[in-house]
Protein backbone atom coordinates (compact mmCIF):
# COMPACT_ATOMS: atom_id res chain seq x y z
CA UNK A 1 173.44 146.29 -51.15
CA UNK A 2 175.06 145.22 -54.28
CA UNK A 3 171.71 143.64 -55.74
CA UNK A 4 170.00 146.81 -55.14
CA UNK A 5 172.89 148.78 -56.98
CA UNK A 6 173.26 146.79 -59.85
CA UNK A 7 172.61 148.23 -63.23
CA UNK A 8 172.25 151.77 -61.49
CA UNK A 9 174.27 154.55 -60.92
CA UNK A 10 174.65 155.10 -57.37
CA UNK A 11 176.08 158.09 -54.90
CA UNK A 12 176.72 156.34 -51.27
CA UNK A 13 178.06 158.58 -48.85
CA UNK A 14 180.22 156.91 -45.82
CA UNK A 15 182.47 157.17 -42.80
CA UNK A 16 182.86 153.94 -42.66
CA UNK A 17 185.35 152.89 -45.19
CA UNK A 18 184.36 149.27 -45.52
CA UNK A 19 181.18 150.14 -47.03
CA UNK A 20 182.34 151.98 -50.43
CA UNK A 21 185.77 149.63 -50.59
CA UNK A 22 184.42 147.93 -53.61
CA UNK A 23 183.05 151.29 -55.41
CA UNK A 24 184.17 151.99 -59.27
CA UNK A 25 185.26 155.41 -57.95
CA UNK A 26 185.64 157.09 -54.82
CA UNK A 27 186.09 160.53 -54.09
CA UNK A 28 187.35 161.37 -51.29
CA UNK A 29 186.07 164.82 -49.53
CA UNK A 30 188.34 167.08 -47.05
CA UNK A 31 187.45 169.97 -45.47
CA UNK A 32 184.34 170.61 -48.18
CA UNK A 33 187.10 169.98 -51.37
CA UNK A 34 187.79 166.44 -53.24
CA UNK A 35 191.04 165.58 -52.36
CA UNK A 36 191.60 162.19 -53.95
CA UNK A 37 189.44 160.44 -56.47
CA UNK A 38 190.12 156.67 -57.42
CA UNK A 39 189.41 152.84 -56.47
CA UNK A 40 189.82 151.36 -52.98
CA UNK A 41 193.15 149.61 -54.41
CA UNK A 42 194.67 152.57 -55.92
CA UNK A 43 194.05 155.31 -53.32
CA UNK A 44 195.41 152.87 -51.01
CA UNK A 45 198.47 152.74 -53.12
CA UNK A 46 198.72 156.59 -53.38
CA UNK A 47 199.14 156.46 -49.39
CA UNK A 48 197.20 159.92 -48.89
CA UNK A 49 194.84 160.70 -47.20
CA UNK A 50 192.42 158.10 -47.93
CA UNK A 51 194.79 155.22 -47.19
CA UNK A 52 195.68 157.49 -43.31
CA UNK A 53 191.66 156.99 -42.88
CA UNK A 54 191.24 153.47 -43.84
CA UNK A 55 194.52 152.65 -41.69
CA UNK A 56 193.41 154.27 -38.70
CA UNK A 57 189.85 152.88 -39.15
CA UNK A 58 191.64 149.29 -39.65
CA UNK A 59 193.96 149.73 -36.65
CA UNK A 60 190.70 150.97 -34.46
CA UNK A 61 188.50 148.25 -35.33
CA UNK A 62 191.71 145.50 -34.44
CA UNK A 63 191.52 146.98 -31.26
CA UNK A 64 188.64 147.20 -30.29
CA UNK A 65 188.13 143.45 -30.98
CA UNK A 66 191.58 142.55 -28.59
């Protein structure tokens, strides 16, 4: 996906975290409203509600593999 991205601007809409984590920006939606805008490193930092999501998403996909 990055070699089709590259040199473009590109809007990728995901549930699953792991796809945008290495986005410029992400903007994080709730309820219809941006909530948090930022890279995967510093909304993970922030510890809203972007980090609760990618947590929970991390902590699913551990167990599901145990």
């Amino acid at each position: 996906m990055a070699r089709l991205m590259h040199g473009r601007t590109s809007f990728i809409i995901a549930h699953r975290l792991s796809t945008i984590r290495d986005a410029d920006t992400i903007l994080v939606m709730r309820d219809g409203d941006v909530v948090e805008q930022g890279n995967h490193h510093d909304l993970l930092a922030a510890g809203g509600f972007y980090a609760d999501l990618y947590n929970a998403q991390f902590e699913t996909s551990i167990a599901s593999q145990g």
